[in-house]
N, C-alpha and C. Protein backbone atom coordinates (compact mmCIF):
# COMPACT_ATOMS: atom_id res chain seq x y z
N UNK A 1 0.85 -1.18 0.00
CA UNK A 1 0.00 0.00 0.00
C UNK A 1 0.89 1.24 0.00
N UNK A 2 0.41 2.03 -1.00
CA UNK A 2 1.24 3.18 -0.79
C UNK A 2 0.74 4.41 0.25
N UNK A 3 1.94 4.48 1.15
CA UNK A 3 1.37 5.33 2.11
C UNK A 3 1.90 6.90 1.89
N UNK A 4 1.59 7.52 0.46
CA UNK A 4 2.45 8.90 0.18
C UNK A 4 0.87 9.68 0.44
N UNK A 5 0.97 10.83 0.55
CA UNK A 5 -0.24 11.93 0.98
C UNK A 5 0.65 12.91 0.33
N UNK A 6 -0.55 14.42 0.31
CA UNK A 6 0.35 15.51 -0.07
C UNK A 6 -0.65 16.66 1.17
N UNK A 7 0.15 17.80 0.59
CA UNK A 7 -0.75 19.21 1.80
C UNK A 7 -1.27 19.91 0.50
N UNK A 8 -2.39 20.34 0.79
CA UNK A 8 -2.37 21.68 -0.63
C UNK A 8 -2.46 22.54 0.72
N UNK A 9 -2.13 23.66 0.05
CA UNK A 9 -1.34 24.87 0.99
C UNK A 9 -2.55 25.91 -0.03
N UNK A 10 -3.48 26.22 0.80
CA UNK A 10 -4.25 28.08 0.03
C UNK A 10 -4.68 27.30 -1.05
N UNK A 11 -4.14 26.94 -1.99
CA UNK A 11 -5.29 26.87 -3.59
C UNK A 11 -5.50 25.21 -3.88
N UNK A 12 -6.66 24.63 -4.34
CA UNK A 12 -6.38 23.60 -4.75
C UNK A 12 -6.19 23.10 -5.75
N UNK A 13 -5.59 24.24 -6.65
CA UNK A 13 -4.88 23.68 -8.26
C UNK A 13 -4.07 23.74 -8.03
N UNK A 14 -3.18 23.89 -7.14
CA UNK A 14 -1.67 23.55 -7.03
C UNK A 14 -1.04 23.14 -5.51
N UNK A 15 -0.42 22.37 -5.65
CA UNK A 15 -0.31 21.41 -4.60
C UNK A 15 1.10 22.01 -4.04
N UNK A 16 1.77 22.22 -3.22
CA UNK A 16 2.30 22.78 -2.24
C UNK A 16 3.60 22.03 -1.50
N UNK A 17 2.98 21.25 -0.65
CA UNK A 17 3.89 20.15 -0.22
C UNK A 17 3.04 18.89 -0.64
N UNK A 18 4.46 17.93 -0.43
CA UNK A 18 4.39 16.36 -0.32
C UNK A 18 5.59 16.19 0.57
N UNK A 19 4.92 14.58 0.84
CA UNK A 19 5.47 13.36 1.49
C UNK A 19 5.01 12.63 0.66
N UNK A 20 6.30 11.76 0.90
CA UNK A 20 6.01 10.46 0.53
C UNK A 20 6.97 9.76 1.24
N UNK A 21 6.91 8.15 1.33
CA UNK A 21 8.44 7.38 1.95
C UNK A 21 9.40 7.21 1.26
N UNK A 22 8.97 7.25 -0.37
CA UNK A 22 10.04 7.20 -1.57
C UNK A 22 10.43 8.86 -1.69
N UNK A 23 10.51 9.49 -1.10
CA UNK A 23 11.02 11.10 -1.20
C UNK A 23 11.61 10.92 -0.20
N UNK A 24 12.93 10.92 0.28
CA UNK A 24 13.31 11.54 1.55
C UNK A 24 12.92 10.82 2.73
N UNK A 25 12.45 9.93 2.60
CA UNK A 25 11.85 8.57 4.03
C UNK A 25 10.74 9.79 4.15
N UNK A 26 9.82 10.43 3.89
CA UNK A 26 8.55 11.31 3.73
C UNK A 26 8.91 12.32 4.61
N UNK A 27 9.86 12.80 4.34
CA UNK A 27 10.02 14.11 4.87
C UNK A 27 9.25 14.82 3.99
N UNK A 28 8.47 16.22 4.23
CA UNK A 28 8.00 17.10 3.80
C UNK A 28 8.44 17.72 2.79
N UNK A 29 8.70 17.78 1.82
CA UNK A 29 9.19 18.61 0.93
C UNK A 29 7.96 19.36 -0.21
N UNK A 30 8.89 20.75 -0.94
CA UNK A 30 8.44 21.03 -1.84
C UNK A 30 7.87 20.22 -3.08
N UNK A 31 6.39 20.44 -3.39
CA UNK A 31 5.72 19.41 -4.31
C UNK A 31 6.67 19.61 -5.50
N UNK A 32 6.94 18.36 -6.43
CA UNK A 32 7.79 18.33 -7.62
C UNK A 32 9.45 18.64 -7.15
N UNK A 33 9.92 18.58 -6.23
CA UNK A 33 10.91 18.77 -5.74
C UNK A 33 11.53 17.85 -4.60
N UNK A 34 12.58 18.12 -4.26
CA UNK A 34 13.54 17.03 -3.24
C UNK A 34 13.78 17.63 -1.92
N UNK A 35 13.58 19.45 -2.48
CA UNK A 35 13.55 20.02 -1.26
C UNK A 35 12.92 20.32 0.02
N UNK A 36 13.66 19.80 1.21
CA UNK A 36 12.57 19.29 2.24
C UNK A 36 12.22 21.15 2.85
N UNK A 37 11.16 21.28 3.35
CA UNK A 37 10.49 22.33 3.47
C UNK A 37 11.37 22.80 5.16
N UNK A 38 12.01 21.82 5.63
CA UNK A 38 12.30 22.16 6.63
C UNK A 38 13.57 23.07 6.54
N UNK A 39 14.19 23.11 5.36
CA UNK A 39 15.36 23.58 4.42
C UNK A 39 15.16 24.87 4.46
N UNK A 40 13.76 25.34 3.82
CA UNK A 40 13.05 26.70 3.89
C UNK A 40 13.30 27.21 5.10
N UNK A 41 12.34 26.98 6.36
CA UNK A 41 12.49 27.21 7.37
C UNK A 41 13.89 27.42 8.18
N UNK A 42 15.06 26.97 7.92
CA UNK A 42 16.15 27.15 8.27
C UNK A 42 16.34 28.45 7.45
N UNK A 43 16.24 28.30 6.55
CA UNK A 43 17.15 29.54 5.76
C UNK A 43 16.59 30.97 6.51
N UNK A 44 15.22 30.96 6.52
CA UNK A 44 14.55 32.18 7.17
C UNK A 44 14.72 32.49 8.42
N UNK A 45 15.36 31.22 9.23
CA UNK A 45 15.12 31.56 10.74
C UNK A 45 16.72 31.95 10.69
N UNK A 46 17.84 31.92 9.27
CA UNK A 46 19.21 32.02 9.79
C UNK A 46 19.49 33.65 9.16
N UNK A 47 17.76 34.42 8.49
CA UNK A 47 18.16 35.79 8.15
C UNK A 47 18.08 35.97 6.64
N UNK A 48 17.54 34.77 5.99
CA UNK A 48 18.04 34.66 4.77
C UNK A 48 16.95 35.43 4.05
N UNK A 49 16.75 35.97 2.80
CA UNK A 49 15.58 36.19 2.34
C UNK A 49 15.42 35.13 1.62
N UNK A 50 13.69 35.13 1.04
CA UNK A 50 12.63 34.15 -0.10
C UNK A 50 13.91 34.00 -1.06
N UNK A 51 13.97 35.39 -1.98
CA UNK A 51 14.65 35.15 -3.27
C UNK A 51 16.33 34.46 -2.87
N UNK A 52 16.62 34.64 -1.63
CA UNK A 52 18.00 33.71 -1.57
C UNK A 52 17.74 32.19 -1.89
N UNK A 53 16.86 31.89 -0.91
CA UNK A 53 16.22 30.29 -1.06
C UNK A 53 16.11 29.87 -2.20
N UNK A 54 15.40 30.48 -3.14
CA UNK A 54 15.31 30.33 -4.35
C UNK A 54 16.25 30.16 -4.86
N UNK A 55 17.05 31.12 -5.08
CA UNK A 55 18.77 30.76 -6.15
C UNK A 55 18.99 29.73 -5.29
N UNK A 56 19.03 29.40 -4.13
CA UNK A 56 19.83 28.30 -3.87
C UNK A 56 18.98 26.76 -4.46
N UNK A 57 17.67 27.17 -4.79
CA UNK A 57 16.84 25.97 -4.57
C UNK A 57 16.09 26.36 -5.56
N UNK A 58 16.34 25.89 -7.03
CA UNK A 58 15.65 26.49 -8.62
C UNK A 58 14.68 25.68 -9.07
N UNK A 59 14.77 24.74 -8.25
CA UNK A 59 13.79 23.37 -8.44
C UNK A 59 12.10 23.89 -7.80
N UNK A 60 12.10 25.23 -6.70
CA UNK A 60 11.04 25.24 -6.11
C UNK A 60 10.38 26.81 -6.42
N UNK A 61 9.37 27.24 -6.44
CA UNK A 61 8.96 27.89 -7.46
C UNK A 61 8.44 29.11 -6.34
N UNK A 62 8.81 30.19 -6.51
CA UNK A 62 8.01 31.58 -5.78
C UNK A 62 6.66 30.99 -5.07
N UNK A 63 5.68 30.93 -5.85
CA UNK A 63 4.08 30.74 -5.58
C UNK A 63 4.12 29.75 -4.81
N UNK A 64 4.87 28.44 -4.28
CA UNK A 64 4.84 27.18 -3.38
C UNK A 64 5.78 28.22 -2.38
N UNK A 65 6.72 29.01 -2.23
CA UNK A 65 7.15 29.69 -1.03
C UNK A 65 6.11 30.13 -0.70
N UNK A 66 5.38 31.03 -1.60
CA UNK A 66 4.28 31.94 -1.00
C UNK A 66 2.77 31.32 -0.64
N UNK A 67 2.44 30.24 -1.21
CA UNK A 67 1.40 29.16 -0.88
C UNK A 67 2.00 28.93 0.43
N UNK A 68 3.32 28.73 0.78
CA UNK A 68 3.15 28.04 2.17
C UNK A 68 2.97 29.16 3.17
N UNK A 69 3.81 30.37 2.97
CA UNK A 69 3.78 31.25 4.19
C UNK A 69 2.53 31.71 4.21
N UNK A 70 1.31 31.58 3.56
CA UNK A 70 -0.06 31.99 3.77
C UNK A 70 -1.00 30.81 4.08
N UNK A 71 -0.69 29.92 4.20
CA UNK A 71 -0.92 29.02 5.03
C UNK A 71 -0.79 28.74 6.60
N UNK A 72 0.59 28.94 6.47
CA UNK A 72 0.87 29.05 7.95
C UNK A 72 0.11 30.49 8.77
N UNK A 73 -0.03 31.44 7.69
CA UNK A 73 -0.29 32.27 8.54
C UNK A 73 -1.76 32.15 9.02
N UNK A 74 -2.64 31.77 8.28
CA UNK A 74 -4.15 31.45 8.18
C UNK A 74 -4.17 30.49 9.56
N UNK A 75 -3.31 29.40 9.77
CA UNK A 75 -3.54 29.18 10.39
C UNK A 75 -2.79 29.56 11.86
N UNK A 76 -1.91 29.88 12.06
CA UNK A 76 -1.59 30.78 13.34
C UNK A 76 -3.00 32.08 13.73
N UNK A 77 -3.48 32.33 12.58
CA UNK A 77 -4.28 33.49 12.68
C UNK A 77 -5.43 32.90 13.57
N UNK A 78 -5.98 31.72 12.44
CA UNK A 78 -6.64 30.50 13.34
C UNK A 78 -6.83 30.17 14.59
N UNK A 79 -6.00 29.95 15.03
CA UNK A 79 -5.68 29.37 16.67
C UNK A 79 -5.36 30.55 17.65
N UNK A 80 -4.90 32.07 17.40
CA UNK A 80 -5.37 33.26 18.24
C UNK A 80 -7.06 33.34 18.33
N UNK A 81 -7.56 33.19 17.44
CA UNK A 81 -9.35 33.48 17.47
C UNK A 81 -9.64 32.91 18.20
């Protein structure tokens, strides 16, 4: 049985993150990509900007950075209410 899932993040024509166990033992990563999302999160918490991530990471596309950080925020926004 395949146990891969994905997240859609804000829109549902475009898919955001995945897991799977054949990606990375299902680490989270960028959908169509290798890059694990936790990658993102480092870069930002070490000062980095979006467009750095990017050059470093050409495989993952503006709109899946920005699908995710409006996600997260929806839901942080979420859980203050």
């Amino acid at each position: 049985m395949d146990m891969a899932f994905s997240y859609d993040c804000v829109s549902m024509s475009k898919q955001t993150i995945s897991a799977s166990p054949d990606i990375l033992g299902g680490t989270p990563v960028f959908a169509g990509t290798r890059v694990p999302v936790q990658t993102f999160i480092e870069y930002i918490k070490a000062g980095e900007s979006i467009d750095s991530f990017l050059e470093g990471f050409p495989s993952v596309q503006k709109e899946q950075v920005l699908s995710l950080l409006d996600e997260a925020q929806e839901k942080i926004l979420a859980t203050v209410h």
